[in-house]
N, C-alpha and C. Protein backbone atom coordinates (compact mmCIF):
# COMPACT_ATOMS: atom_id res chain seq x y z
N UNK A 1 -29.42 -51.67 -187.30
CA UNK A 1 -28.28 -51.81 -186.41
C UNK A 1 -28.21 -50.63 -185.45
N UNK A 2 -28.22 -49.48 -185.86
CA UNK A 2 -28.70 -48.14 -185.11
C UNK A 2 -29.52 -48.55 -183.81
N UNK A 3 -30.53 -48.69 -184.78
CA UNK A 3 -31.95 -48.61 -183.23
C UNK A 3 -31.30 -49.88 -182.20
N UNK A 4 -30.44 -51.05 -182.64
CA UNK A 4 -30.70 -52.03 -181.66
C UNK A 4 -29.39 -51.32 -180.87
N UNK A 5 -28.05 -50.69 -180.80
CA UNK A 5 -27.60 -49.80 -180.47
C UNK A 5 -28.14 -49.07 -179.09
N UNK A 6 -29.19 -48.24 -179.40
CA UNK A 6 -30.01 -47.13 -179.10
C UNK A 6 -30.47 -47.78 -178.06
N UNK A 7 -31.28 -48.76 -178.27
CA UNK A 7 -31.98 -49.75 -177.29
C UNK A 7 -30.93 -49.79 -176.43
N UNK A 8 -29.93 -50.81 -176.92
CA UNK A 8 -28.99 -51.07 -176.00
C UNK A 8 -28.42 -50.30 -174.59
N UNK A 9 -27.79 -48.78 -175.32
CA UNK A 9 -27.43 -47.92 -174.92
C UNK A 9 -29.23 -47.31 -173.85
N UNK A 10 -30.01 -47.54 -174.13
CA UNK A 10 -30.89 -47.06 -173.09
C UNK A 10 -31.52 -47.79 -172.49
N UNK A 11 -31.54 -49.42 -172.41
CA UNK A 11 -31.30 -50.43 -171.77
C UNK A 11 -30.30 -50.13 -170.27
N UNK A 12 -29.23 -50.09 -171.08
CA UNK A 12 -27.81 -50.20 -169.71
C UNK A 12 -28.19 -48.72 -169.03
N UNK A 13 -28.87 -47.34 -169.31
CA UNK A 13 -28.99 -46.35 -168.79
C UNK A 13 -30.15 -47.09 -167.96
N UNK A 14 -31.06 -47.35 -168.11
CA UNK A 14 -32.40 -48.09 -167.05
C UNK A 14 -31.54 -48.73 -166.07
N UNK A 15 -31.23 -49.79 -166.28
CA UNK A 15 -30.60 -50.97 -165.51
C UNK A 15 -29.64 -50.27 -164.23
N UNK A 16 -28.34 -49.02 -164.80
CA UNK A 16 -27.66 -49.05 -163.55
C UNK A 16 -28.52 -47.38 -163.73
N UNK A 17 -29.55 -46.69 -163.54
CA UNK A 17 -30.30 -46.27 -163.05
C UNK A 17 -30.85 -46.67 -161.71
N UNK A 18 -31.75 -47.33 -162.00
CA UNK A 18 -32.30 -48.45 -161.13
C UNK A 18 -31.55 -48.57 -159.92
N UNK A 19 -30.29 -49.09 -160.37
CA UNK A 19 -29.23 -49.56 -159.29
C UNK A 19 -28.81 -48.71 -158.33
N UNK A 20 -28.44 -47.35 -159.33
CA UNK A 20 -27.81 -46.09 -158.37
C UNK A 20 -28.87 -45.80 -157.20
N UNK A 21 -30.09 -45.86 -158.20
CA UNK A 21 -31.12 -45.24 -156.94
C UNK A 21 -31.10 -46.16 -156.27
N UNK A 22 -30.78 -47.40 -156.22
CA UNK A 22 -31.52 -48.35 -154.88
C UNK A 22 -30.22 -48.36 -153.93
N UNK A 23 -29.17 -47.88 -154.59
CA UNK A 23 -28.43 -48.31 -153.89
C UNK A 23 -27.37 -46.31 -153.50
N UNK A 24 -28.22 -45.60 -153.11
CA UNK A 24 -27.67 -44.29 -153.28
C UNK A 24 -28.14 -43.66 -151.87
N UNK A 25 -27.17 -44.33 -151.30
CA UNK A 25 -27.32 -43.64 -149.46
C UNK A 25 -25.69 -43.44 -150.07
N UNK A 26 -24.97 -42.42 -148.71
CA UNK A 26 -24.14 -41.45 -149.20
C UNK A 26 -22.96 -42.32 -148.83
N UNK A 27 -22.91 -43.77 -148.75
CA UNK A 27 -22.11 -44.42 -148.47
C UNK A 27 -21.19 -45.38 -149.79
N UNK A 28 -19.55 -44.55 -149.85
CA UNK A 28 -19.03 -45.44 -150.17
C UNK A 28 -19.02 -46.89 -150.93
N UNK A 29 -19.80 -47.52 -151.27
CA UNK A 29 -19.82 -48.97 -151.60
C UNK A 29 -18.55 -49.82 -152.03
N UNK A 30 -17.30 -49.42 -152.13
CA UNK A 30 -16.23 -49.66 -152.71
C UNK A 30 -15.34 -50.11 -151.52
N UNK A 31 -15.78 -49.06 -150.35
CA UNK A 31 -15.34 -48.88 -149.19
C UNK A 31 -15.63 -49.96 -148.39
N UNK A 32 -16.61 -50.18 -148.50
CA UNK A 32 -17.25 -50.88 -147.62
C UNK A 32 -17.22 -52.54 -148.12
N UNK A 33 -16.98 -52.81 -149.67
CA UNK A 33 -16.85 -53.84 -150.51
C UNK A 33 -15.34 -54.46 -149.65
N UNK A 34 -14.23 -53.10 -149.51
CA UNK A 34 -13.16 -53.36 -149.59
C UNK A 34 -12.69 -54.04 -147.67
N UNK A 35 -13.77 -53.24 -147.25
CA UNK A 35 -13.50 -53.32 -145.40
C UNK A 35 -14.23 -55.36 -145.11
N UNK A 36 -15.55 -55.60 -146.13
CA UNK A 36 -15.85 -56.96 -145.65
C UNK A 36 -14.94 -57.64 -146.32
N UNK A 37 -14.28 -57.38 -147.30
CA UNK A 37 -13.14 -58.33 -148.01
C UNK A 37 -11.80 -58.73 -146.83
N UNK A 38 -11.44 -57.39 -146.24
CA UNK A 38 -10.43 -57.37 -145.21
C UNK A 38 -11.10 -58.79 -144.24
N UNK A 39 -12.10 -58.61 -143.80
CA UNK A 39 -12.58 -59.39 -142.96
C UNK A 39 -12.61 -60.22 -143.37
N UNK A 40 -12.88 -61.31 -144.72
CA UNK A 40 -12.64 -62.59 -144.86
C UNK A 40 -11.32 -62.99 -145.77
N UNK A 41 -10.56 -61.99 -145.96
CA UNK A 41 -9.32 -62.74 -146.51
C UNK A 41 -8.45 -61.97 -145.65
N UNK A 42 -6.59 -62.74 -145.84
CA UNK A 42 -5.35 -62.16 -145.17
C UNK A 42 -4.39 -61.91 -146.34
N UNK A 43 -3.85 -60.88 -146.36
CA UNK A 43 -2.50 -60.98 -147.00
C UNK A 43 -2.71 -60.49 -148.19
N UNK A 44 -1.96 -61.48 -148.89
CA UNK A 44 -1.89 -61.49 -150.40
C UNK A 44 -3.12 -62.09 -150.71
N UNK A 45 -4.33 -62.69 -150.10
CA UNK A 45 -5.33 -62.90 -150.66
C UNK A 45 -6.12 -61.78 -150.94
N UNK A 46 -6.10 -60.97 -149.44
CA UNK A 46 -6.84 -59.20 -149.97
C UNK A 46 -6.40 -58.74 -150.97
N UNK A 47 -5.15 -58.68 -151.09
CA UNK A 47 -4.39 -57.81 -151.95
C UNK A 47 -5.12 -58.74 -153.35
N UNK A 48 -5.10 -59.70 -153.88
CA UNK A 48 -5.35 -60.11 -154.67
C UNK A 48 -6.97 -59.73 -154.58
N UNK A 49 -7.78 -60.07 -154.19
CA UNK A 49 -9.18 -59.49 -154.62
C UNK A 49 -9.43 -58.30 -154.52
N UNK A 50 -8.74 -57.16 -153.82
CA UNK A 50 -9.11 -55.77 -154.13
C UNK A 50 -8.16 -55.46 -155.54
N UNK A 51 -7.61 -56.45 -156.29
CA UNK A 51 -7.36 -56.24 -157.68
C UNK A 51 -8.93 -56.36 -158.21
N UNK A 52 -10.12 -56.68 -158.28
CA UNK A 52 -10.95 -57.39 -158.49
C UNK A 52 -11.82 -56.13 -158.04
N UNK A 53 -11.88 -55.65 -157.08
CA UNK A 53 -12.68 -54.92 -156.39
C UNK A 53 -12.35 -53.58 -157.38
N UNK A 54 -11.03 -53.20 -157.42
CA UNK A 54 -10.86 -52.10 -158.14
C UNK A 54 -10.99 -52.32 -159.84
N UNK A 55 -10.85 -53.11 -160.13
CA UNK A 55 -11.70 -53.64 -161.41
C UNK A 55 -13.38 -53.35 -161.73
N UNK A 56 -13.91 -53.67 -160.75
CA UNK A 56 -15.22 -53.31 -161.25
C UNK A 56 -15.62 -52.70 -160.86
N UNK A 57 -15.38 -51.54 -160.03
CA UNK A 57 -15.78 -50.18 -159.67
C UNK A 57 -15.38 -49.34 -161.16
N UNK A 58 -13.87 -49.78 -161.61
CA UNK A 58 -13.35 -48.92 -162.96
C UNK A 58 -14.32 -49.42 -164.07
N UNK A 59 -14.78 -50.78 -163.92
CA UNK A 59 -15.89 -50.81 -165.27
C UNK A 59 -17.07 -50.37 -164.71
N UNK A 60 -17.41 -49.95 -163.53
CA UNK A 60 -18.53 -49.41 -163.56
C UNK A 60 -18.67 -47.86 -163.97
N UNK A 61 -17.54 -47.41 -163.34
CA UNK A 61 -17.18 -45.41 -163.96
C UNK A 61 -17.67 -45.82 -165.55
N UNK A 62 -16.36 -46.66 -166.02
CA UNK A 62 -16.62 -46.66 -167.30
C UNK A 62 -18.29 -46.71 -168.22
N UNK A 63 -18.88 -47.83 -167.86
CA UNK A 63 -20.40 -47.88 -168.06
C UNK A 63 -21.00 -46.79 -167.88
N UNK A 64 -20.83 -46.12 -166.79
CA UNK A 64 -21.62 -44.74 -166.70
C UNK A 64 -20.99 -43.14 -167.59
N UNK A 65 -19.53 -43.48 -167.46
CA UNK A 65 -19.88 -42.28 -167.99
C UNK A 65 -20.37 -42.38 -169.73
N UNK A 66 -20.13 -43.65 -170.19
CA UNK A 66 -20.55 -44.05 -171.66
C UNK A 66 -21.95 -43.85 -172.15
N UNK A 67 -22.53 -44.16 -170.85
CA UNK A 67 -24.04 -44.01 -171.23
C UNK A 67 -24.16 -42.55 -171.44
N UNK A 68 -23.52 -41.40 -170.42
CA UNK A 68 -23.44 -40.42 -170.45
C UNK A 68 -23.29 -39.88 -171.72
N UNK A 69 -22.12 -40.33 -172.18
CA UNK A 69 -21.09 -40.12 -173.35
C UNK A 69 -22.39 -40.38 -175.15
N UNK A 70 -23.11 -41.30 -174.43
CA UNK A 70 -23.98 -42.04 -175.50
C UNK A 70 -25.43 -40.78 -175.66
N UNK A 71 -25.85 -39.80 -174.57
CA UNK A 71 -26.21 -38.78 -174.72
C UNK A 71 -25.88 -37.97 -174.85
N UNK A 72 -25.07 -37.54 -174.65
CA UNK A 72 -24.34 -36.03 -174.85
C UNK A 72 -23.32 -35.61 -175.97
N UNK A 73 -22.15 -36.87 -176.49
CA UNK A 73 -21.50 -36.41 -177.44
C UNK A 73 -22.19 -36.28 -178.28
N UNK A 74 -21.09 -35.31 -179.15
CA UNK A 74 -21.60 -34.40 -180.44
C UNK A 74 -21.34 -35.13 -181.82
N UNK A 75 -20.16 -35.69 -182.00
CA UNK A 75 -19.61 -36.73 -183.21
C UNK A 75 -19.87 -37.92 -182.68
N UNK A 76 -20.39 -38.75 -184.29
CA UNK A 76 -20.83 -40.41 -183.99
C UNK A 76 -19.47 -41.04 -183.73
N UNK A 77 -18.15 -40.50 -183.73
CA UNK A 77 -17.06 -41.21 -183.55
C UNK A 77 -16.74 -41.74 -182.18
N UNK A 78 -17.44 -40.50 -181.10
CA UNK A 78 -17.69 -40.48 -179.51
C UNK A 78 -18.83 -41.99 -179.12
N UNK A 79 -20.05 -41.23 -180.06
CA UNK A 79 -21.26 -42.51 -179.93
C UNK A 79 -20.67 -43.51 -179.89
N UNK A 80 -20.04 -44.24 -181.01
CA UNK A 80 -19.64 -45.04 -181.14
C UNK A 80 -18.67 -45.77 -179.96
N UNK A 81 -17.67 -45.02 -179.91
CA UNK A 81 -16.70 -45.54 -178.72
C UNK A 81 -17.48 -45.54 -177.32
N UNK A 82 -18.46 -44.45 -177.33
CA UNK A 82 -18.80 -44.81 -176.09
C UNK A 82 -20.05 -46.41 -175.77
N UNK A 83 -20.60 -46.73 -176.84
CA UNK A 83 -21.41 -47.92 -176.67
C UNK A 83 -20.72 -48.96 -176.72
N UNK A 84 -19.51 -49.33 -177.08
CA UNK A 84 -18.61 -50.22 -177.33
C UNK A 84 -18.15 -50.32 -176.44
N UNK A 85 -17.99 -49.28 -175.34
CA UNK A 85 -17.50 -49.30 -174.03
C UNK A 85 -18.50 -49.79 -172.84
N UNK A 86 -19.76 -49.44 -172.97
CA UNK A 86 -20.69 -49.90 -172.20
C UNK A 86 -21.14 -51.18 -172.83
N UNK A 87 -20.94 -51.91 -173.77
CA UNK A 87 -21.10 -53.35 -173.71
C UNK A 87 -19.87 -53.69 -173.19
N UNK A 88 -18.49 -53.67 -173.96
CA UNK A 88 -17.14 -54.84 -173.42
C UNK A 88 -17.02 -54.34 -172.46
N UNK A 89 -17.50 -53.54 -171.24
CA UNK A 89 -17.15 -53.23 -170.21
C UNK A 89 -18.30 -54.10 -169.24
N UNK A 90 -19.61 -54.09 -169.31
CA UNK A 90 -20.56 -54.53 -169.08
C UNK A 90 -20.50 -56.18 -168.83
N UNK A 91 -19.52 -56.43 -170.21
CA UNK A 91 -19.10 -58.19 -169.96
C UNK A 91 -18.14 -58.53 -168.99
N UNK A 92 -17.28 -56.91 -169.39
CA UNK A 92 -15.98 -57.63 -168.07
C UNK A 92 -16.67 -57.67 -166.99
N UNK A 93 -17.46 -56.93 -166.40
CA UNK A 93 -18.18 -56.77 -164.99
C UNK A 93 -18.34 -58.27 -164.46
N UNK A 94 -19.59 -59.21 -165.70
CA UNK A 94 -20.10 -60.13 -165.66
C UNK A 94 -18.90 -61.33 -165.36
N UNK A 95 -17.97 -61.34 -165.94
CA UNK A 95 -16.52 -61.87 -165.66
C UNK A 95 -16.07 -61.87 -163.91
N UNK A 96 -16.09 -60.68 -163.90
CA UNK A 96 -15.35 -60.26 -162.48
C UNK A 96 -16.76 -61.03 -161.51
N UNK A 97 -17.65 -60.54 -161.65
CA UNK A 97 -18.90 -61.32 -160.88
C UNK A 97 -18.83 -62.51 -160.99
N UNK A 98 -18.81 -63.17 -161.71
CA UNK A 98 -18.76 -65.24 -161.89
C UNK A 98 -17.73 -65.31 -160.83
N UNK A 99 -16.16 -65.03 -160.74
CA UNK A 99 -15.01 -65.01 -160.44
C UNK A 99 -15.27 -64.82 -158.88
N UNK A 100 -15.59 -63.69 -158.92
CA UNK A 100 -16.10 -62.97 -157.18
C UNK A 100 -16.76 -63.57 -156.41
N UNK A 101 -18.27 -64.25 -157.28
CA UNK A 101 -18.65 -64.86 -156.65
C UNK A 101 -17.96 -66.34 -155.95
N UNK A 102 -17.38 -67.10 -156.88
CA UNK A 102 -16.88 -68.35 -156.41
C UNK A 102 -15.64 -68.09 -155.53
N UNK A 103 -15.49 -67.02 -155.00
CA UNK A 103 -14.21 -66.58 -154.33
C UNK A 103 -14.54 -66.37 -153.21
N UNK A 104 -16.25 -65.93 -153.19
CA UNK A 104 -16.56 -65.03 -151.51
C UNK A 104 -16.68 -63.81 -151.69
N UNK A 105 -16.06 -62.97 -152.87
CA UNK A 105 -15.52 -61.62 -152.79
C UNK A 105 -16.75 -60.71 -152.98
N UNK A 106 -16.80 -59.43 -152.32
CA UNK A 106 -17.77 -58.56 -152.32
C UNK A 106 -17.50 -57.51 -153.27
N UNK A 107 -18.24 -57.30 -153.90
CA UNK A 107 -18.07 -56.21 -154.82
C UNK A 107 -19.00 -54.76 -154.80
N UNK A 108 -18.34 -53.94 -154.98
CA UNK A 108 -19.29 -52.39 -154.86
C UNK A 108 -20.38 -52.55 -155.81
N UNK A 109 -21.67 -51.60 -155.08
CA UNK A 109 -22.70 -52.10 -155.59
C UNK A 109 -22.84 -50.51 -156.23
N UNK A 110 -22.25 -49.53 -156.27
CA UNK A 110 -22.43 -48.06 -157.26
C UNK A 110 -21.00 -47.51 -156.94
N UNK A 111 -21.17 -45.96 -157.44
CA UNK A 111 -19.75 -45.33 -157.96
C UNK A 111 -19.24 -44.70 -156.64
N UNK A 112 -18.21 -44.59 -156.49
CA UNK A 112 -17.61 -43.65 -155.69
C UNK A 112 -17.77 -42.61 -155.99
N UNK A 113 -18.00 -41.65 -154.35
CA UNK A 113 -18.09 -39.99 -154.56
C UNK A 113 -17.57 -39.65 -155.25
N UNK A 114 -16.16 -39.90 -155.58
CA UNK A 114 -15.43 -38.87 -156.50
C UNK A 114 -15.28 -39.76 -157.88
N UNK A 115 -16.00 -40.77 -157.97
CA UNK A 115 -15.99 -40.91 -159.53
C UNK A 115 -17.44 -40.75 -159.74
N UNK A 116 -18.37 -40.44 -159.12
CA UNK A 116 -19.84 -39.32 -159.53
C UNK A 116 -19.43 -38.31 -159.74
N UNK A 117 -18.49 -37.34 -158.85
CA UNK A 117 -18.00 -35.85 -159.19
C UNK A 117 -17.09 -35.93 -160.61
N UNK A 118 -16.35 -36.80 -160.94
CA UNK A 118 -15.91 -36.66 -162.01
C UNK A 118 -16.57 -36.86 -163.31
N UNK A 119 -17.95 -37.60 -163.42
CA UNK A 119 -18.96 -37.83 -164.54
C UNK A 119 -19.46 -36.30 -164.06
N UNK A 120 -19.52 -35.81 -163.10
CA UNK A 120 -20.87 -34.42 -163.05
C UNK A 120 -20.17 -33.15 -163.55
N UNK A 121 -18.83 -33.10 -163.46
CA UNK A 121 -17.60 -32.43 -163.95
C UNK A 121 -17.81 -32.53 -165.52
N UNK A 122 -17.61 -33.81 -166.28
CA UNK A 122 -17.65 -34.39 -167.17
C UNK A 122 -18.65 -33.86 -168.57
N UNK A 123 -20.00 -33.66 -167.06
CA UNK A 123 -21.43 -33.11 -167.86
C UNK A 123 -21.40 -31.99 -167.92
N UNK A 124 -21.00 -30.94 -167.54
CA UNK A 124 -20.73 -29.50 -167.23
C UNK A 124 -20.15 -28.96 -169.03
N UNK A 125 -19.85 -30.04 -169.35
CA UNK A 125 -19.35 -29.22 -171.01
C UNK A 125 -19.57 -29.66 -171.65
N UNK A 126 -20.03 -29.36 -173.04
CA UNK A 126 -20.55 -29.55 -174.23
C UNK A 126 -20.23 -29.45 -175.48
N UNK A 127 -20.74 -29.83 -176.42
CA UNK A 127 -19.96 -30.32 -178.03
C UNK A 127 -18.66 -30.95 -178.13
N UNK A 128 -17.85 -30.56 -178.38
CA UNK A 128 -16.50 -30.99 -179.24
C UNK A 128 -15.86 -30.65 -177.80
N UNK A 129 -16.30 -29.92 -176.53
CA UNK A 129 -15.27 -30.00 -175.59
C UNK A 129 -15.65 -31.26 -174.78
N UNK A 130 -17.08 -31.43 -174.70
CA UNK A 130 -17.20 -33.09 -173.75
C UNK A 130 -16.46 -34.14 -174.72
N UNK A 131 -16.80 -33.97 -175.56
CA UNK A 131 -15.93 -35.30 -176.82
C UNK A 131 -14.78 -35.23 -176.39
N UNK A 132 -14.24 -34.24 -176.18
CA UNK A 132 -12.79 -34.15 -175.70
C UNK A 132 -11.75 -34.65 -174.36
N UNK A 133 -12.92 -34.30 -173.47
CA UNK A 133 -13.17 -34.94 -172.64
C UNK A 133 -13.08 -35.86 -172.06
N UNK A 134 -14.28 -36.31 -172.72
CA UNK A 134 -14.88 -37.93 -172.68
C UNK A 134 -13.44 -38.93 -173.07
N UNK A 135 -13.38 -38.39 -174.06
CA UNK A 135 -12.17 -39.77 -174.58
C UNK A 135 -10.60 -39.13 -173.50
N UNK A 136 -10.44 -38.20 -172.93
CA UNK A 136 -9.25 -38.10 -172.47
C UNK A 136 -9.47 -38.76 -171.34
N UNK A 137 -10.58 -38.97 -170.76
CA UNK A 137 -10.93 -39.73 -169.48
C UNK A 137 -10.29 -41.06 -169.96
N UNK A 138 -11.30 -41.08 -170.80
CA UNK A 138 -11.14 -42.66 -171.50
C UNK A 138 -10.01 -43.10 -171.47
N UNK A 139 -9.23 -42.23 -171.84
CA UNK A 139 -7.42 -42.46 -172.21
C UNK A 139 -6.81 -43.12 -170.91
N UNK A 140 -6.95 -42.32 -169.79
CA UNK A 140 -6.42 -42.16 -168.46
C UNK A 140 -7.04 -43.39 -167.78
N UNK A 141 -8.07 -43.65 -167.72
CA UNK A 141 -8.53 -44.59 -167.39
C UNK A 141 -8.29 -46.22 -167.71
N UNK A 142 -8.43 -46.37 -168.92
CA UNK A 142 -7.75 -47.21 -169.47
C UNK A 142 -5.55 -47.79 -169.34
N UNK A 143 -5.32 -46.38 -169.65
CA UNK A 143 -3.69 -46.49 -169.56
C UNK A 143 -3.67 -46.96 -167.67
N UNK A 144 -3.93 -46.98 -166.93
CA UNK A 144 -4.48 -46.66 -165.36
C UNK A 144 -4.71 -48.50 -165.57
N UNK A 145 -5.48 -48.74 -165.86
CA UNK A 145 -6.27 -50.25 -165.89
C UNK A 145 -5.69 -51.41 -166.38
N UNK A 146 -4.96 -50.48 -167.44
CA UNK A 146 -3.75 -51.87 -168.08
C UNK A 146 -2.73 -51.76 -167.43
N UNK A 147 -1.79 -50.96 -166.53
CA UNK A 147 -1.06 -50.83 -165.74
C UNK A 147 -1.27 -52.16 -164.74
N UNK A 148 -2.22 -51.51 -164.24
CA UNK A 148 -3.15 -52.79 -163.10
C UNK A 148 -3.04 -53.92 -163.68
N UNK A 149 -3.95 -54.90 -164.47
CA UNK A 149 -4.19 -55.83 -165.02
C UNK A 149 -2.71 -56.26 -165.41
N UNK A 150 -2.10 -55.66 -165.98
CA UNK A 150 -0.42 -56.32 -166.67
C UNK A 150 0.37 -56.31 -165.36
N UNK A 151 0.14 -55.56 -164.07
CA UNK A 151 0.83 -55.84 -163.23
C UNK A 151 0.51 -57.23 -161.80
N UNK A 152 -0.57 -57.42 -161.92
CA UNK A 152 -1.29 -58.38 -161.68
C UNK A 152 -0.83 -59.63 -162.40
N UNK A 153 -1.02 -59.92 -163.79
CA UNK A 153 -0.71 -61.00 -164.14
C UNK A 153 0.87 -61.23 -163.98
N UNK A 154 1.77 -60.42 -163.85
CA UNK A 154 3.27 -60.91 -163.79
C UNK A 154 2.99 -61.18 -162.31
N UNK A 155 2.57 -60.76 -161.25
CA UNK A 155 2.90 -60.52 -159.85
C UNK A 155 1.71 -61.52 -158.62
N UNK A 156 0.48 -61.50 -158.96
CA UNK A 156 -0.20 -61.96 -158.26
C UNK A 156 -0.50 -63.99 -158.02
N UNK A 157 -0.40 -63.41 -156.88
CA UNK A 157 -0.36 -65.39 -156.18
C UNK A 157 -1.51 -66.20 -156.63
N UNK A 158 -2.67 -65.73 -156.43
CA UNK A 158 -3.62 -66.27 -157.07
C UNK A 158 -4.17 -66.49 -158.28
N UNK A 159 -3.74 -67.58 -158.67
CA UNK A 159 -4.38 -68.66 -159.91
C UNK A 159 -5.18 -68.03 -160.29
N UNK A 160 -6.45 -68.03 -159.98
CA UNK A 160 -7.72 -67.82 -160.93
C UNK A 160 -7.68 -65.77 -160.87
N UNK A 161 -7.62 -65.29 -160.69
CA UNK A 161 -7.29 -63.90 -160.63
C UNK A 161 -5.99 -63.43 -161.74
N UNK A 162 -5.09 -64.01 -161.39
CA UNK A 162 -3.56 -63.69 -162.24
C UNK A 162 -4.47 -64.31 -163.96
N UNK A 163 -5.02 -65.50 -164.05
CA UNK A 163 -5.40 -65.63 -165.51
C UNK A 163 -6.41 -64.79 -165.70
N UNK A 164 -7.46 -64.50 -164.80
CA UNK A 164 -8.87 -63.02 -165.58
C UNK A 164 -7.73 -62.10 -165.84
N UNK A 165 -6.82 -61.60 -165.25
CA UNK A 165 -5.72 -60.27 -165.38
C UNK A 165 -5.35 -60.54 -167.17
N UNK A 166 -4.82 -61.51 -167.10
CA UNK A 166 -4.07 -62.27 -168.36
C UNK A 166 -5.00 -61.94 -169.49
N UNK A 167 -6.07 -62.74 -169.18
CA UNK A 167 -6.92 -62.64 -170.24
C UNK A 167 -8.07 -60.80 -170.01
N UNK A 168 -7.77 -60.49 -169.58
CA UNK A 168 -8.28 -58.76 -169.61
C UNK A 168 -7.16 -58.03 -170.07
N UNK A 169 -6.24 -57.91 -169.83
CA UNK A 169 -5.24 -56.85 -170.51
C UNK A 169 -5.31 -56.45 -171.77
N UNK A 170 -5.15 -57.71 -172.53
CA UNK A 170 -5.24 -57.45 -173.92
C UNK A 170 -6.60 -56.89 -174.09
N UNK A 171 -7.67 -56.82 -173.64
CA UNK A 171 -8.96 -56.17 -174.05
C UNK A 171 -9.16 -54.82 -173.79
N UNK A 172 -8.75 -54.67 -172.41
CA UNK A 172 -8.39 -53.37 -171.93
C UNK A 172 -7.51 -52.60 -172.99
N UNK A 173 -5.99 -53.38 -173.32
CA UNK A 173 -4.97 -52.93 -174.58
C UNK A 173 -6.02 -52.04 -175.36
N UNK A 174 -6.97 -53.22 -176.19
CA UNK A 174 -7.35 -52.99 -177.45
C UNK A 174 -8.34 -51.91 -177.35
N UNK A 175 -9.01 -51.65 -175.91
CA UNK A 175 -9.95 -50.67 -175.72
C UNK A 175 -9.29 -49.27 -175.87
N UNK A 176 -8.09 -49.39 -175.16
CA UNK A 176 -7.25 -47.81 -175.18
C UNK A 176 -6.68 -47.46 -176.75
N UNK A 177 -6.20 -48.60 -177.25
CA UNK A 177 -5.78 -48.60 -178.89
C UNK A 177 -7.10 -47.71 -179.66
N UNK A 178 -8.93 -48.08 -179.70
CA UNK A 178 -9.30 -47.28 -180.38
C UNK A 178 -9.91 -46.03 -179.77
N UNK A 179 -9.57 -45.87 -178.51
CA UNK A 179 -9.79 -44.37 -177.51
C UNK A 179 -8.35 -43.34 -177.83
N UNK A 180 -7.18 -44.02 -178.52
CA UNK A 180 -6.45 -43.36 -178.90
C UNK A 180 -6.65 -43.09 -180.40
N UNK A 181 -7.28 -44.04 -181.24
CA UNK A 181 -7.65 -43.60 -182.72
C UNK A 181 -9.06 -42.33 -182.29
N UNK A 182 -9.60 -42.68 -181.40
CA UNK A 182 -11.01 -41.51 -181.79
C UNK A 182 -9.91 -40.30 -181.11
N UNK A 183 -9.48 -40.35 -180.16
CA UNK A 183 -8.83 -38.87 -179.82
C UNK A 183 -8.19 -38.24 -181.19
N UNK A 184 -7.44 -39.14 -181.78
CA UNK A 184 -6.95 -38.12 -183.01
C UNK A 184 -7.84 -38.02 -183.96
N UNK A 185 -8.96 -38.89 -184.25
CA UNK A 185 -9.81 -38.52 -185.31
C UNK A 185 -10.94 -37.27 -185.19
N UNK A 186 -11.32 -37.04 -183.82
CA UNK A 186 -11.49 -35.38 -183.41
C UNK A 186 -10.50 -34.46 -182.71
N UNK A 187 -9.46 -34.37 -182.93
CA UNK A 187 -8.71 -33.77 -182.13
C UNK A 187 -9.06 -32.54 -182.72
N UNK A 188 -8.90 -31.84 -183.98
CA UNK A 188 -8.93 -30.92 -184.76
C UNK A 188 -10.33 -30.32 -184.86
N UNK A 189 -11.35 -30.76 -184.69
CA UNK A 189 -12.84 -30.79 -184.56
C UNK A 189 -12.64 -29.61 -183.51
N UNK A 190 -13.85 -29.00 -184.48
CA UNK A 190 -14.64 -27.72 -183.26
C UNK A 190 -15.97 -27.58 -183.04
């Protein structure tokens, strides 16, 4: 179970490897996801797919810094949360893509400047302080995402968007639920 793990976890490091480099001119992609969206929707339809747009830019941070997280932390409690994060995050992506696609919607194809500076920040510390880290990101990120997603499903006009919201929250929920059990299960850790 380990090694297929391992694989896994250095699988998804190849794959958006690959990606960053092909896609790593100093431009925005989020930006630019968000400016052709302007151009084919109005209104509350933008507004409704840059829910979407900002969705999978946040599972993409997430994926990366996990893989990160999947080399560098020090406790298997980190390992753990962080591969669990780069698969159910990896699926939501695949979600938001089916969705996007049948919509028109463009989606960023790598990370924003400042969510690269915040993984390179991220890498700068080591043992029990990246663990520390790592999951407080995690925390923020998540609490940040279910905000979104739960505010989306009470509020947004669009049908097929307001139910992915619906049906993501609770996953998102359950993701921050055990990013709040690993924070206290190393909190005390040195």
């Amino acid at each position: 179970m380990n090694s297929l793990k391992k694989i896994t976890c250095i699988t998804a490091l190849g794959i958006l490897t690959v990606l960053n480099t092909a896609c790593s001119d100093n431009k925005d992609s989020k930006e630019i996801a968000e400016q052709a969206n302007e151009e084919k929707f109005d209104g509350k339809e933008e507004k409704a797919v840059d829910h979407l747009v900002d969705a999978y830019s946040g599972n993409m941070y997430e994926i990366k810094a996990a893989e990160n997280a999947c080399m560098n932390a020090a406790t298997p409690e980190v390992k753990k949360l962080a591969m669990m994060m780069m698969e159910a995050h990896g699926k939501m992506n695949v979600e938001i893509e089916k969705l996007a696609t049948s919509k028109s919607v463009t989606l960023p194809l790598n990370l924003t400047e400042d969510q690269r500076k915040d993984i390179e920040q991220l890498n700068e510390k080591t043992g029990m302080d990246y663990d520390k880290a790592y999951v407080s990101k995690m925390k923020d990120k998540h609490e940040d995402a279910l905000k979104m997603l739960e505010g989306v499903s009470e509020k947004c006009d669009d049908a097929e968007i307001k139910a992915w919201a619906q049906k993501s929250a609770p996953v998102v929920g359950s993701h921050l639920e055990m990013v709040k059990t690993t924070q206290d299960n190393i909190k005390d850790k040195k």
